[in-house]
N, C-alpha and C. Protein backbone atom coordinates (compact mmCIF):
# COMPACT_ATOMS: atom_id res chain seq x y z
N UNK A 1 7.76 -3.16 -33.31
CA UNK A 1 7.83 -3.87 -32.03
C UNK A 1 7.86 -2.85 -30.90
N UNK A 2 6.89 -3.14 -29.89
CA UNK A 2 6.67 -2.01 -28.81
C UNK A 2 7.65 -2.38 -27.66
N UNK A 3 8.04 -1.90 -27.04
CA UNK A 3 8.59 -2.56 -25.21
C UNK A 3 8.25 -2.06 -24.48
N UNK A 4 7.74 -2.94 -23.62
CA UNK A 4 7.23 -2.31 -22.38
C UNK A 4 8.26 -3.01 -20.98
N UNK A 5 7.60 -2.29 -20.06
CA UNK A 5 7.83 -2.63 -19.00
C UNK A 5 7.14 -3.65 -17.95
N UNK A 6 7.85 -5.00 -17.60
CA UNK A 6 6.87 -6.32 -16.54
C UNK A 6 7.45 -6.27 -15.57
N UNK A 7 6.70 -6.24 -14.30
CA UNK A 7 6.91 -6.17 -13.44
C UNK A 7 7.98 -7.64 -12.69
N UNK A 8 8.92 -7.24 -11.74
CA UNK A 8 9.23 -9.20 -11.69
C UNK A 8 8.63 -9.36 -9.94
N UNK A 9 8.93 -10.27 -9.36
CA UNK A 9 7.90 -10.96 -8.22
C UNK A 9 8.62 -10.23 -6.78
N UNK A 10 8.82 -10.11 -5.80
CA UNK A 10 8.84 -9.14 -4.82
C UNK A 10 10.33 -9.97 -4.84
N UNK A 11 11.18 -9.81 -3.89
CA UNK A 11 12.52 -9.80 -3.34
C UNK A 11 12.91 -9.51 -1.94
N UNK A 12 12.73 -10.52 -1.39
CA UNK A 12 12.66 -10.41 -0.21
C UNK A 12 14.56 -10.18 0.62
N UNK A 13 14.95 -9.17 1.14
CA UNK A 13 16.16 -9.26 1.57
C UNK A 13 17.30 -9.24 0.06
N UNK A 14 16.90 -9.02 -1.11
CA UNK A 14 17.61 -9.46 -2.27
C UNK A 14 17.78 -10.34 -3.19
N UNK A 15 16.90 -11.57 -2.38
CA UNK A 15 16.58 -13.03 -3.09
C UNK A 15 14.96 -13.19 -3.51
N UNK A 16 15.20 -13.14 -4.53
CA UNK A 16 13.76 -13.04 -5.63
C UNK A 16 12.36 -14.56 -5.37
N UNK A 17 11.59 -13.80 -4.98
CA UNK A 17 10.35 -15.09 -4.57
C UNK A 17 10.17 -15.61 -5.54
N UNK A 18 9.67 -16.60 -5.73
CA UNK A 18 8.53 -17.28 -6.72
C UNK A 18 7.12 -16.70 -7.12
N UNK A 19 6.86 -16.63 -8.51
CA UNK A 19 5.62 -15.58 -8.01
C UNK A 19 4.44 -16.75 -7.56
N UNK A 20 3.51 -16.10 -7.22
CA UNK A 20 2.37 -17.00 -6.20
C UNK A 20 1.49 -17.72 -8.25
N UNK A 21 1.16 -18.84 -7.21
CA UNK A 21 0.53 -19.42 -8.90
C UNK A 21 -0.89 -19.06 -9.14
N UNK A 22 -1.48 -17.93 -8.83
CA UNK A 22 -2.57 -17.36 -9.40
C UNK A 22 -1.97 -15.91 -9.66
N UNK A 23 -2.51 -15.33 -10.83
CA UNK A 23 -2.25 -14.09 -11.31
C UNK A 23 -3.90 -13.58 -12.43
N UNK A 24 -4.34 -12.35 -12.11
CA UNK A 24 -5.20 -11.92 -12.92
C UNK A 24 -4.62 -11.86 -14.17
N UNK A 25 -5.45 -10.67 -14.96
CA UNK A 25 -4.80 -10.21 -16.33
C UNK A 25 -3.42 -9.60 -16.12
N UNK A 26 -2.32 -9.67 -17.16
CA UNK A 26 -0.98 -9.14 -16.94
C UNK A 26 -1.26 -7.62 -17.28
N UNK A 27 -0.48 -6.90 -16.70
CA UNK A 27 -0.75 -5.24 -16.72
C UNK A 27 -0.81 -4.78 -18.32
N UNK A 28 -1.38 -4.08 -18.67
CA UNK A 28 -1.55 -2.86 -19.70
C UNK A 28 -1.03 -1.44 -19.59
N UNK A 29 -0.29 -1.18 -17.97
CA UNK A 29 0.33 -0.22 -18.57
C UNK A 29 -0.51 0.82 -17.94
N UNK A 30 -1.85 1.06 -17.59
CA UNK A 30 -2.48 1.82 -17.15
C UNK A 30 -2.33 2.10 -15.68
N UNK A 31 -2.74 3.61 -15.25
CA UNK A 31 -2.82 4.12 -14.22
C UNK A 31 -4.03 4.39 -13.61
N UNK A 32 -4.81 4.33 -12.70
CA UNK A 32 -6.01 4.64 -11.84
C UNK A 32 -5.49 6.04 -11.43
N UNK A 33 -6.65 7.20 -12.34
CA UNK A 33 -6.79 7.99 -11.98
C UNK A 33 -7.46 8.68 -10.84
N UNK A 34 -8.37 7.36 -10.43
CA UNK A 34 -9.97 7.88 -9.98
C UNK A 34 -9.13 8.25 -8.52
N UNK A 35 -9.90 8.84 -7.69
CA UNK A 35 -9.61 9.44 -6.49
C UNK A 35 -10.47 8.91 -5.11
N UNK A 36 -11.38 7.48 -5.88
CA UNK A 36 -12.54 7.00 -4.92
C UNK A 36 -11.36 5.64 -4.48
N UNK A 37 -10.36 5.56 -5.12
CA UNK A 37 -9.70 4.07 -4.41
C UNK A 37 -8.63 4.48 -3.51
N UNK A 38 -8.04 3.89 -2.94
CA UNK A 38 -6.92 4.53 -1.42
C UNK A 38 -5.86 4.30 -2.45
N UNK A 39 -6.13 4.22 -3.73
CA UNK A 39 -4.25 4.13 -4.31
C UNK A 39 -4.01 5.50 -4.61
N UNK A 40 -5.50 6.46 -5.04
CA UNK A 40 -5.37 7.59 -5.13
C UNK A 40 -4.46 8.08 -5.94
N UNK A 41 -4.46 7.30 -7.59
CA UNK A 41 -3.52 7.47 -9.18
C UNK A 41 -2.49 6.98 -8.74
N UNK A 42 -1.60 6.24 -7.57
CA UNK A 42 0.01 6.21 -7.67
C UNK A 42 0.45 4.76 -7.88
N UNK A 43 -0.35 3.95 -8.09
CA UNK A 43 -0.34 2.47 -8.96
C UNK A 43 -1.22 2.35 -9.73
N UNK A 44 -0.05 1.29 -10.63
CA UNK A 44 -0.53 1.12 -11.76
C UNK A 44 -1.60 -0.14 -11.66
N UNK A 45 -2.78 0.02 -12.61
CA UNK A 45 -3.88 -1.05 -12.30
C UNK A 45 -3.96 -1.70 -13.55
N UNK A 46 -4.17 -3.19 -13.05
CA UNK A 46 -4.49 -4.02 -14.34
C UNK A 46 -5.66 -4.20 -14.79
N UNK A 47 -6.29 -4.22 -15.88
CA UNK A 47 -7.76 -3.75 -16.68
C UNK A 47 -8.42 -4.70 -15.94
N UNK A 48 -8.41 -5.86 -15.40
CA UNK A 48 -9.07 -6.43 -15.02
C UNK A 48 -9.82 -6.26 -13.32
N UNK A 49 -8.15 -6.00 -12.97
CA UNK A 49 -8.72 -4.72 -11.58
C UNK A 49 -10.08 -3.61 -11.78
N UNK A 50 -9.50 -2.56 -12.96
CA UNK A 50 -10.27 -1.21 -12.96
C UNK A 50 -11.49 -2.07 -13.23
N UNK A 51 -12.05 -3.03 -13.98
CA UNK A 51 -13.25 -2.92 -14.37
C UNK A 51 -14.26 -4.33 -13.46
N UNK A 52 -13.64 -5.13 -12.46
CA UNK A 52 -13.92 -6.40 -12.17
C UNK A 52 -15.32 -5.49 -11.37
N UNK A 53 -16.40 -6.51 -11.10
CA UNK A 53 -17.64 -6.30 -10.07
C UNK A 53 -17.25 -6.82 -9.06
N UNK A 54 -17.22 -6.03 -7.95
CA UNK A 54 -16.96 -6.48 -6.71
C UNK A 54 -18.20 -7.15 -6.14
N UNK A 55 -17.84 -8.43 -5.04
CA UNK A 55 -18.73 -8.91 -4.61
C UNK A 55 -19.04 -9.77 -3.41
N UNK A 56 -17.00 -9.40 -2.74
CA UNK A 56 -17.26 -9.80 -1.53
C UNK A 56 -17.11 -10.96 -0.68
N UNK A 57 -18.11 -11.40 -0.39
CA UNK A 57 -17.74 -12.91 -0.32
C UNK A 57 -17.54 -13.75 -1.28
N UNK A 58 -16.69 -14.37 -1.77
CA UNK A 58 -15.90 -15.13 -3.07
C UNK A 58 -16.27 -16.90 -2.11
N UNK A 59 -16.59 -17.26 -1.34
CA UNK A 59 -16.80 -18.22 -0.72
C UNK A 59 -17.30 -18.66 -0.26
N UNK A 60 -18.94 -18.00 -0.33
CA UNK A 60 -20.22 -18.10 0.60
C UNK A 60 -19.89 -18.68 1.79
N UNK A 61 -19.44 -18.26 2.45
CA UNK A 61 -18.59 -18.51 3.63
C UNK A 61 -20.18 -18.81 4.89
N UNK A 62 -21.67 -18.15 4.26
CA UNK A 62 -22.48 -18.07 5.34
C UNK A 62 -23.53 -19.64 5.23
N UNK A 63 -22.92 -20.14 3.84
CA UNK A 63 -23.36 -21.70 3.56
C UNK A 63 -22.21 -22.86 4.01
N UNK A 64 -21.27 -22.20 4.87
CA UNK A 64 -20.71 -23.19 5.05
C UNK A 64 -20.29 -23.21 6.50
N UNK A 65 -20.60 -24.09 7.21
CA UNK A 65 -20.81 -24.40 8.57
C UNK A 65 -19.33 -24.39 9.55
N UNK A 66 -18.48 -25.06 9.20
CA UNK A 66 -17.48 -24.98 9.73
C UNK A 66 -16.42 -23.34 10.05
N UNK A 67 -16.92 -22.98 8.94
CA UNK A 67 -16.23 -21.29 9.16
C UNK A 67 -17.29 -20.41 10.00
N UNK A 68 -18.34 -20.76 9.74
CA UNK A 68 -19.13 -20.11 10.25
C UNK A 68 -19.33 -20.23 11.79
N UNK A 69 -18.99 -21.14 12.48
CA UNK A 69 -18.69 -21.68 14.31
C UNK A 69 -17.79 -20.39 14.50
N UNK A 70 -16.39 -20.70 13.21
CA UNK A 70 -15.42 -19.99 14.03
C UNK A 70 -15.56 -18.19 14.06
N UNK A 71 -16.30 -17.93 13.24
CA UNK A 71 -16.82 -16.50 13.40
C UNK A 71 -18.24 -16.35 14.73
N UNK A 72 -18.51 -17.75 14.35
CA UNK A 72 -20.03 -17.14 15.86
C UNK A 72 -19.30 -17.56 16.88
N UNK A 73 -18.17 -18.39 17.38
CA UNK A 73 -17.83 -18.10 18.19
C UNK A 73 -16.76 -16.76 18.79
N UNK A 74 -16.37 -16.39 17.90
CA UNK A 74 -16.05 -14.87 18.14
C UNK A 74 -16.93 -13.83 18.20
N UNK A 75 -18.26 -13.93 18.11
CA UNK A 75 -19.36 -12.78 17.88
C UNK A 75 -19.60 -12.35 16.76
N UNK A 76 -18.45 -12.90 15.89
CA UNK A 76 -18.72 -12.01 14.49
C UNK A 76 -19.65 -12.57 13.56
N UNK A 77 -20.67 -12.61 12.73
CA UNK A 77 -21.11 -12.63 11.67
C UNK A 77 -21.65 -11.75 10.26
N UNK A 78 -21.33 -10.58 10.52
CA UNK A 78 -20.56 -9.77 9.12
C UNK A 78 -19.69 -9.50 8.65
N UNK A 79 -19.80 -10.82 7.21
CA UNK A 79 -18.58 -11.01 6.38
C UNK A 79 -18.58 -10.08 5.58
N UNK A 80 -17.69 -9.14 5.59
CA UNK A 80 -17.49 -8.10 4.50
C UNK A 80 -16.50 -8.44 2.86
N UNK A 81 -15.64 -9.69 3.62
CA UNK A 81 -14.77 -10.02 1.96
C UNK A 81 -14.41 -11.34 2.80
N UNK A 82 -14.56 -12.41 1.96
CA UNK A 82 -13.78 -13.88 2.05
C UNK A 82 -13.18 -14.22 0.17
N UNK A 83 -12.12 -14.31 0.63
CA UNK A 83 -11.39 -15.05 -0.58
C UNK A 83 -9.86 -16.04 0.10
N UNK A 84 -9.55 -17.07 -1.04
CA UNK A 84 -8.37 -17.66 -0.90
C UNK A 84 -7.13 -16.46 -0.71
N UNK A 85 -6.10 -16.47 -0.50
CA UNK A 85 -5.20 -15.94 -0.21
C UNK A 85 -3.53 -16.68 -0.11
N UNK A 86 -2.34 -16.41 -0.68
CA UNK A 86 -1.07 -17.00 -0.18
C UNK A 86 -0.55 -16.39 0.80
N UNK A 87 -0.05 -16.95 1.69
CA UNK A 87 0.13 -16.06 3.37
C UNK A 87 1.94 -16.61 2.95
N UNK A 88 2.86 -15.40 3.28
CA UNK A 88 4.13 -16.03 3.37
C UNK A 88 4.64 -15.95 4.77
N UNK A 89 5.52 -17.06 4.64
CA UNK A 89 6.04 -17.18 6.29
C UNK A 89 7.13 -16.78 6.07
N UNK A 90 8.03 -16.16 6.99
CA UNK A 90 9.30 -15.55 7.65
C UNK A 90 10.54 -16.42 6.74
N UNK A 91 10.05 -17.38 6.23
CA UNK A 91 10.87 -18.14 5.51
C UNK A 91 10.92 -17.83 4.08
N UNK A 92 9.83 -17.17 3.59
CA UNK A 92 9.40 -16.76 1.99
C UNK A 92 8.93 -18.19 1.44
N UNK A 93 8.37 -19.14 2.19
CA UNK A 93 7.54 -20.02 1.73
C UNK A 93 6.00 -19.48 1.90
N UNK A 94 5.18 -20.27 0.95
CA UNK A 94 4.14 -19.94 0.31
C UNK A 94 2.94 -20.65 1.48
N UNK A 95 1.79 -20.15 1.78
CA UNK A 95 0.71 -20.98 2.30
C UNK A 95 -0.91 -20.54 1.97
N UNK A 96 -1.55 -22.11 1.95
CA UNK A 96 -2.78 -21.17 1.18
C UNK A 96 -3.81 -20.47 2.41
N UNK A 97 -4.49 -19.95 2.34
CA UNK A 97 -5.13 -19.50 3.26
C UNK A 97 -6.33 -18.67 3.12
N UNK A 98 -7.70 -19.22 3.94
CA UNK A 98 -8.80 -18.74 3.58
C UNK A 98 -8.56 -17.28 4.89
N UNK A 99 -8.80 -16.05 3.89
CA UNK A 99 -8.73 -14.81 4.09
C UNK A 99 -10.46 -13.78 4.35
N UNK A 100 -11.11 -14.16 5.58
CA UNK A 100 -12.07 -13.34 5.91
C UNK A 100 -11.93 -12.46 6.50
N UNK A 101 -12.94 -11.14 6.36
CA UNK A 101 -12.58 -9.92 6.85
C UNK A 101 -13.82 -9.61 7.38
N UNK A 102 -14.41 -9.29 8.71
CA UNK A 102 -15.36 -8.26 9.24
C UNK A 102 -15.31 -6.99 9.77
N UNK A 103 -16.61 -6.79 10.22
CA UNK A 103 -16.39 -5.69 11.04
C UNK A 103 -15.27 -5.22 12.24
N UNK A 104 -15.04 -6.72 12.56
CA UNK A 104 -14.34 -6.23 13.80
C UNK A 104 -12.92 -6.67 13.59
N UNK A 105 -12.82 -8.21 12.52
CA UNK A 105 -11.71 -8.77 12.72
C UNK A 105 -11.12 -9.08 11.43
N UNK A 106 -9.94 -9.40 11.03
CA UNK A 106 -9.44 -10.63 9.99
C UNK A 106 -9.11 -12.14 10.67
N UNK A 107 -9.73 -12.49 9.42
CA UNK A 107 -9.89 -14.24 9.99
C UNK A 107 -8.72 -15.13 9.17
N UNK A 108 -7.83 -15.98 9.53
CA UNK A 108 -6.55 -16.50 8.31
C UNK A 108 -6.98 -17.69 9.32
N UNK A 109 -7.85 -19.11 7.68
CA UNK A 109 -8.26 -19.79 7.98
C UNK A 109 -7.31 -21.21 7.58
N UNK A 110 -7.20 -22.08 7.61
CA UNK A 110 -6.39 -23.21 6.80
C UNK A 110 -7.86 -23.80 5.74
N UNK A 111 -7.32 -24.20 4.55
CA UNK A 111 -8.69 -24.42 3.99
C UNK A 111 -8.52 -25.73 4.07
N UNK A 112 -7.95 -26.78 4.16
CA UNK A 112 -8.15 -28.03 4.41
C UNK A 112 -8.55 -28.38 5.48
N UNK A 113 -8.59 -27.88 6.81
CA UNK A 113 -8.78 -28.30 7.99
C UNK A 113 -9.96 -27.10 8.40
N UNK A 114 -9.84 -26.31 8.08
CA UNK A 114 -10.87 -25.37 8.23
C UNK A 114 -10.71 -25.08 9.71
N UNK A 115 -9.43 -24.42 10.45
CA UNK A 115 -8.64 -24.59 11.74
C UNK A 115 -8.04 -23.15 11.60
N UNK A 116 -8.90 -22.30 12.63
CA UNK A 116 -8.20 -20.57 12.46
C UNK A 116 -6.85 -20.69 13.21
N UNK A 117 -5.96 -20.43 12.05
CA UNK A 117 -4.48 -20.53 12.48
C UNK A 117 -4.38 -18.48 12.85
N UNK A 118 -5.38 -17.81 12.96
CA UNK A 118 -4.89 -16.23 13.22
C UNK A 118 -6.05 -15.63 13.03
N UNK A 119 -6.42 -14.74 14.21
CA UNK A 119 -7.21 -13.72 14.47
C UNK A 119 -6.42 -12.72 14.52
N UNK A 120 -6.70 -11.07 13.68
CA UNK A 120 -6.41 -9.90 14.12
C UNK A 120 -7.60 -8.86 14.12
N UNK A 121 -7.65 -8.46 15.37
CA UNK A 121 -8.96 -7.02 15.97
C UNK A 121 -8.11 -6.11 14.65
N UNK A 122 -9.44 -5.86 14.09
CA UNK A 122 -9.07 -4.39 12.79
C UNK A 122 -8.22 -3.20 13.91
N UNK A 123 -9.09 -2.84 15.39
CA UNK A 123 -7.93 -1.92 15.66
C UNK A 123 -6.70 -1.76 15.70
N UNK A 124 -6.37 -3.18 15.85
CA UNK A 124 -4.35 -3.48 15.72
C UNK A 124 -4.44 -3.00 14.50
N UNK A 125 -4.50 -2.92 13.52
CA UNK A 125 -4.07 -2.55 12.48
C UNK A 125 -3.81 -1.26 11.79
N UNK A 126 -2.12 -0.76 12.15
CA UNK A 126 -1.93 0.57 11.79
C UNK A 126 -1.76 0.70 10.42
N UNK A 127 -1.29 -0.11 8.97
CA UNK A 127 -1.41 0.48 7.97
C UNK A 127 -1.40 -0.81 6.94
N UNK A 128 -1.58 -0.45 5.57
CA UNK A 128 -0.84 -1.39 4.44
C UNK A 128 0.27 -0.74 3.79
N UNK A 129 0.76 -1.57 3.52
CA UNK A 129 1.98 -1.32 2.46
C UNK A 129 1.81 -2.45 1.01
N UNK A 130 1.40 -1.54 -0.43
CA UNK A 130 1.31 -1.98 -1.55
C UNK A 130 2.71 -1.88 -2.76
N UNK A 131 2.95 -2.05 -3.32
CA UNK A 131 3.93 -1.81 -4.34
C UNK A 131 3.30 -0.83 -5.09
N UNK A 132 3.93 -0.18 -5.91
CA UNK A 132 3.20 0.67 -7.14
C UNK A 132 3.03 0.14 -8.23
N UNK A 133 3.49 -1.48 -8.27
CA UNK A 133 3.45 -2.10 -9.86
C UNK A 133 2.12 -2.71 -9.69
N UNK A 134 1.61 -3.23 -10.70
CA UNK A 134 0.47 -3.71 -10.95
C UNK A 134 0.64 -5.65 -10.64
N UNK A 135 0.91 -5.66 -9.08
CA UNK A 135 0.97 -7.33 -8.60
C UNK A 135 0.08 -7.62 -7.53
N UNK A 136 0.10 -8.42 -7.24
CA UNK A 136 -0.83 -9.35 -6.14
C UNK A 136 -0.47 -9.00 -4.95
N UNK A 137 0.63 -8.45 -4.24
CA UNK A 137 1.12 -8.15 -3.16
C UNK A 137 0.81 -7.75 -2.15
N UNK A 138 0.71 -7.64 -0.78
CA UNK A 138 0.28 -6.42 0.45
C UNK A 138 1.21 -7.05 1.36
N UNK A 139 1.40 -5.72 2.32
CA UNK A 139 1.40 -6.23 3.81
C UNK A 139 0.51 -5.40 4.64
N UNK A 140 0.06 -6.33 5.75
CA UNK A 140 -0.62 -5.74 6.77
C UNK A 140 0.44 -5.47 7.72
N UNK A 141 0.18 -4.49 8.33
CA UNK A 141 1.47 -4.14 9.42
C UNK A 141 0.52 -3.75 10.90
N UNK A 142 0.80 -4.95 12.05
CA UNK A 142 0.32 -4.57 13.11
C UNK A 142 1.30 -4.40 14.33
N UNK A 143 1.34 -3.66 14.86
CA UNK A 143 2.71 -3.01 15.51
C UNK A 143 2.52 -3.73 17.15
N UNK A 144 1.29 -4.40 17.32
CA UNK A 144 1.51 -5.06 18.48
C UNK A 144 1.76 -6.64 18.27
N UNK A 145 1.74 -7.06 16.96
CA UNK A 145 2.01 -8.80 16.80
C UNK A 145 3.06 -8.20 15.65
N UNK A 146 3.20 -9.63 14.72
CA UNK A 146 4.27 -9.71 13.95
C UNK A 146 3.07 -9.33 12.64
N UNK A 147 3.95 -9.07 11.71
CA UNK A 147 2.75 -8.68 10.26
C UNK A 147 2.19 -9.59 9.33
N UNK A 148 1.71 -9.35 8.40
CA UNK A 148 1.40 -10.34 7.39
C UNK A 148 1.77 -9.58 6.06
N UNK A 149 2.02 -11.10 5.25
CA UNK A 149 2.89 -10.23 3.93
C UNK A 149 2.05 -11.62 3.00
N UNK A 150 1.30 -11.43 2.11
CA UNK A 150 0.29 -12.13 1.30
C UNK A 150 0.19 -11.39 0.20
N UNK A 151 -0.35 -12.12 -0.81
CA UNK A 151 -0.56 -11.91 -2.10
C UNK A 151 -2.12 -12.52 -2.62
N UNK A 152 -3.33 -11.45 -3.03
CA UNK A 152 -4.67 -12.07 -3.70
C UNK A 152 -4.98 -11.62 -5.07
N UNK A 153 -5.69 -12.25 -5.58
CA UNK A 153 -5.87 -11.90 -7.28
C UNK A 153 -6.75 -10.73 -6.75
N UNK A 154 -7.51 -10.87 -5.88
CA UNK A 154 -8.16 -9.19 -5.20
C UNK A 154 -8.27 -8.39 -4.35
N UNK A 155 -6.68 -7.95 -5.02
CA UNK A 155 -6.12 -7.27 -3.99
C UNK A 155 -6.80 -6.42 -3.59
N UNK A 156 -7.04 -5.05 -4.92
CA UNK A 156 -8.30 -4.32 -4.43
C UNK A 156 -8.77 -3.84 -4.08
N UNK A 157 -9.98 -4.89 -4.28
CA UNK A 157 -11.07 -5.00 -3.72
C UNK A 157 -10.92 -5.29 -2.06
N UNK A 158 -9.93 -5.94 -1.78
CA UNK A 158 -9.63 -6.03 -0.23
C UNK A 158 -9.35 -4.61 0.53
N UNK A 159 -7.94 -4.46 -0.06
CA UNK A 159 -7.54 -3.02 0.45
C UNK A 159 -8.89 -2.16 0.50
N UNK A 160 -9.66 -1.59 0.04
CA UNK A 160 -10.76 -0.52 -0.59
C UNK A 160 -11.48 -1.08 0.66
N UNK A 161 -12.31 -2.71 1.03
CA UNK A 161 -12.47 -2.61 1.97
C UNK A 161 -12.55 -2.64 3.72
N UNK A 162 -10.91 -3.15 3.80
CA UNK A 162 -10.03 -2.51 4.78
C UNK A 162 -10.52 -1.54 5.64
N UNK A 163 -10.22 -0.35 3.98
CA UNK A 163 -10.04 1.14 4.27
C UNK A 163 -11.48 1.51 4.67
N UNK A 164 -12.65 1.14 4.09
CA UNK A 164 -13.89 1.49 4.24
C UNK A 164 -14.29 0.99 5.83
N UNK A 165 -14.11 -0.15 5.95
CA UNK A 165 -14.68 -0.59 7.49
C UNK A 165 -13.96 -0.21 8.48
N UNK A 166 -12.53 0.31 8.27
CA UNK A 166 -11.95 0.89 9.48
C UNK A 166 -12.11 2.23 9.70
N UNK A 167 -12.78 3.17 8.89
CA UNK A 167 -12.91 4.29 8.23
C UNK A 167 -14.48 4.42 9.05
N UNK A 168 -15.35 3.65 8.58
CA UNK A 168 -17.07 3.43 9.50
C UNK A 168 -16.49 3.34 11.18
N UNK A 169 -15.66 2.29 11.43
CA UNK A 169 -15.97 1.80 12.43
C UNK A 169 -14.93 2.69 13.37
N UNK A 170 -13.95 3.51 13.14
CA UNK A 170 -13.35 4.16 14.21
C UNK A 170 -13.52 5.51 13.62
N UNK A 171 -12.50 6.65 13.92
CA UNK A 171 -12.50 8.35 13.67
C UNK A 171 -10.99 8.08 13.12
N UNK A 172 -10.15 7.16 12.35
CA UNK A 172 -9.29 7.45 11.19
C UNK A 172 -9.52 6.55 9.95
N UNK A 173 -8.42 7.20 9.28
CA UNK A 173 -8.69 6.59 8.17
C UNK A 173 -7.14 5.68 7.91
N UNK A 174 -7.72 3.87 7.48
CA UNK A 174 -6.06 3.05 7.44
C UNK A 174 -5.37 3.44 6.42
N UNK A 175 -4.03 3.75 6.77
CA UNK A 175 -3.05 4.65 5.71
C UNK A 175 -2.51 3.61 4.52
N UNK A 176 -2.54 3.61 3.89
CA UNK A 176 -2.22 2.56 2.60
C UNK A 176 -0.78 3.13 1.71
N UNK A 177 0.19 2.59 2.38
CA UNK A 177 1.65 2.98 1.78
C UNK A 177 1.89 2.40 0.50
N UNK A 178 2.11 3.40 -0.89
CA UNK A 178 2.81 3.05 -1.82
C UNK A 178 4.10 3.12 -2.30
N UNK A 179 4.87 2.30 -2.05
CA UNK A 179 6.26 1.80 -1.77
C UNK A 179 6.88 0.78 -3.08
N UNK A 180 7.80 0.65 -3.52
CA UNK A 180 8.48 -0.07 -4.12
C UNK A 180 9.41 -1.07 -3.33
N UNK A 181 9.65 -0.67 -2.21
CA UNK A 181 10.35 -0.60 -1.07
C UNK A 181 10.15 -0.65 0.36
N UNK A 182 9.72 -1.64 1.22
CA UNK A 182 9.15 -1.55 2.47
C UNK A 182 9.41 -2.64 3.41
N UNK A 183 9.42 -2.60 4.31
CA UNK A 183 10.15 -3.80 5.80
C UNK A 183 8.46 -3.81 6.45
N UNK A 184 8.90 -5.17 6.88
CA UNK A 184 7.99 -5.96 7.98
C UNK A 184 8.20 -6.71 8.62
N UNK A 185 7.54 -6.99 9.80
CA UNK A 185 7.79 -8.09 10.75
C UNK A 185 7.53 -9.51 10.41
N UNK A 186 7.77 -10.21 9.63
CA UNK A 186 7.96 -11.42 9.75
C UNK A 186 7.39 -12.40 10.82
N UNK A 187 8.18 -12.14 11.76
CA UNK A 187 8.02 -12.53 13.18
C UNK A 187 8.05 -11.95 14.02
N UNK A 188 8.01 -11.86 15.87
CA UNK A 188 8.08 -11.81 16.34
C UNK A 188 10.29 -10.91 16.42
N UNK A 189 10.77 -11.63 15.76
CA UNK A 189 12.08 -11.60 16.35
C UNK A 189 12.78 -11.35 14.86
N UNK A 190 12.22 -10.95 13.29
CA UNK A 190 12.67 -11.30 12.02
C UNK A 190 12.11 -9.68 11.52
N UNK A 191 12.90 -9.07 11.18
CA UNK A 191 12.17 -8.02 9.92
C UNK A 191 13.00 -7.86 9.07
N UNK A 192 12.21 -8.20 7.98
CA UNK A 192 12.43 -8.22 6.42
C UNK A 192 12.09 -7.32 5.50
N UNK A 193 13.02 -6.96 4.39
CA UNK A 193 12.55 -5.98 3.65
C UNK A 193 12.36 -6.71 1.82
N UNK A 194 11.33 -6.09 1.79
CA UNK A 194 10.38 -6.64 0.34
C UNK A 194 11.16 -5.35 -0.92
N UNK A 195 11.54 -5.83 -1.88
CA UNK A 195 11.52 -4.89 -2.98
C UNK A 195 11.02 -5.30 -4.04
N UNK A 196 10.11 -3.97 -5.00
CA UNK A 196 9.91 -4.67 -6.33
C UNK A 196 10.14 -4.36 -7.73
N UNK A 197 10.47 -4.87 -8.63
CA UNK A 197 11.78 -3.79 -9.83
C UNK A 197 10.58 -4.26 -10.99
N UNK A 198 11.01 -4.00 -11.81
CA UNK A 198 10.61 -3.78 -13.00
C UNK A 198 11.78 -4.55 -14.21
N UNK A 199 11.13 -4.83 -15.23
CA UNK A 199 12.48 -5.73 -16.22
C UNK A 199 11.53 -5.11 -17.04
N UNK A 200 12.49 -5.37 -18.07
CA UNK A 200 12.16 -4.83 -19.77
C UNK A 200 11.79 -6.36 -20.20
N UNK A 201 10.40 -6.01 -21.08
CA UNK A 201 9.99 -7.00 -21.57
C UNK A 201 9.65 -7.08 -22.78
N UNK A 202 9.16 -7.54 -23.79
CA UNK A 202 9.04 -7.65 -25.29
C UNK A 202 7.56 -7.96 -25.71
N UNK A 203 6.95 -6.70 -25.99
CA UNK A 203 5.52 -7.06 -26.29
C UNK A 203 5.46 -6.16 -28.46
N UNK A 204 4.72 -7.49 -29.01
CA UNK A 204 4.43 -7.49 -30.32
C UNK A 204 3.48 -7.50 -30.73
């Protein structure tokens, strides 16, 4: 009988979340050596991560009319990544949320109403903060609004291209914090700190 180590769900302030109800493959234990992803070896990746085909829009977001107003009316129409997403609120409740990313902006859409509850200009955006375990987790941290703290089955593939379009489109590169351990703004008036542990688990 082997034991390994499972990761458990973030902890917000000390009180343990729910984990979000989509999850890829459960970890193997492996590390990303490669030096082409912004984790740069210091998390651990799940096989389904290292080997998935990236592809971007997850939502053909350019066949569907209603999302598509709310990007031409912002100027934007290069979608670089659309996928579902859980957005948590200041409360550590869960929300679903269609998650587009361009050149210029992130888009946090409601998918039932198809009603942009949040625009952020990529320049607000000074960094991420990831865990080192192999989970669904991020925060975006923008130092002139309040942050975002979400969880995607691609993760990623998001982060990677974050880092790439802010990387083209200005003279830095977005810093991607690997933390076990990290605070965010919540709100406006709330900052919270996320932790994430590890439990002993029983694999046969």
């Amino acid at each position: 009988m082997n034991r390994l180590k499972e990761q458990k769900g973030p902890k917000f302030d000390g009180e343990e979340s729910p984990p979000p109800d989509f999850d890829e493959d459960r970890s193997v234990g492996e590390v990303d050596g490669g030096d082409h992803t912004p984790f740069a070896g210091g998390k651990v990746r799940r096989k389904a991560s290292r080997y998935r085909e990236h592809r971007g829009d997850y939502l053909h977001v350019s066949s569907r009319p209603g999302l598509m107003r709310i990007l031409e009316k912002q100027g934007d129409t290069s979608i670089l990544f659309a996928d579902k997403v859980l957005k948590f609120t200041g409360s550590g409740k869960m929300k679903r949320r269609i998650f587009i990313l361009t050149d210029f902006a992130i888009y946090l859409i409601d998918p039932e109403t198809e009603a942009m509850t949040r625009r952020i200009a990529l320049s607000s955006v000074e960094k991420m903060c990831l865990s080192k375990l192999s989970d669904n987790f991020f925060a975006i941290i923008i130092p002139t609004e309040y942050d975002l703290f979400m969880a995607s089955t691609r993760k990623t593939e998001l982060v990677q291209v974050m880092v790439d379009v802010t990387k083209s489109a200005s003279d830095y590169e977005l810093e991607v914090l690997l933390s076990n351990r990290f605070e965010y703004n919540a709100s406006a008036s709330l900052v919270k700190e996320v932790s994430f542990e590890e439990s002993e688990g029983l694999y046969e």
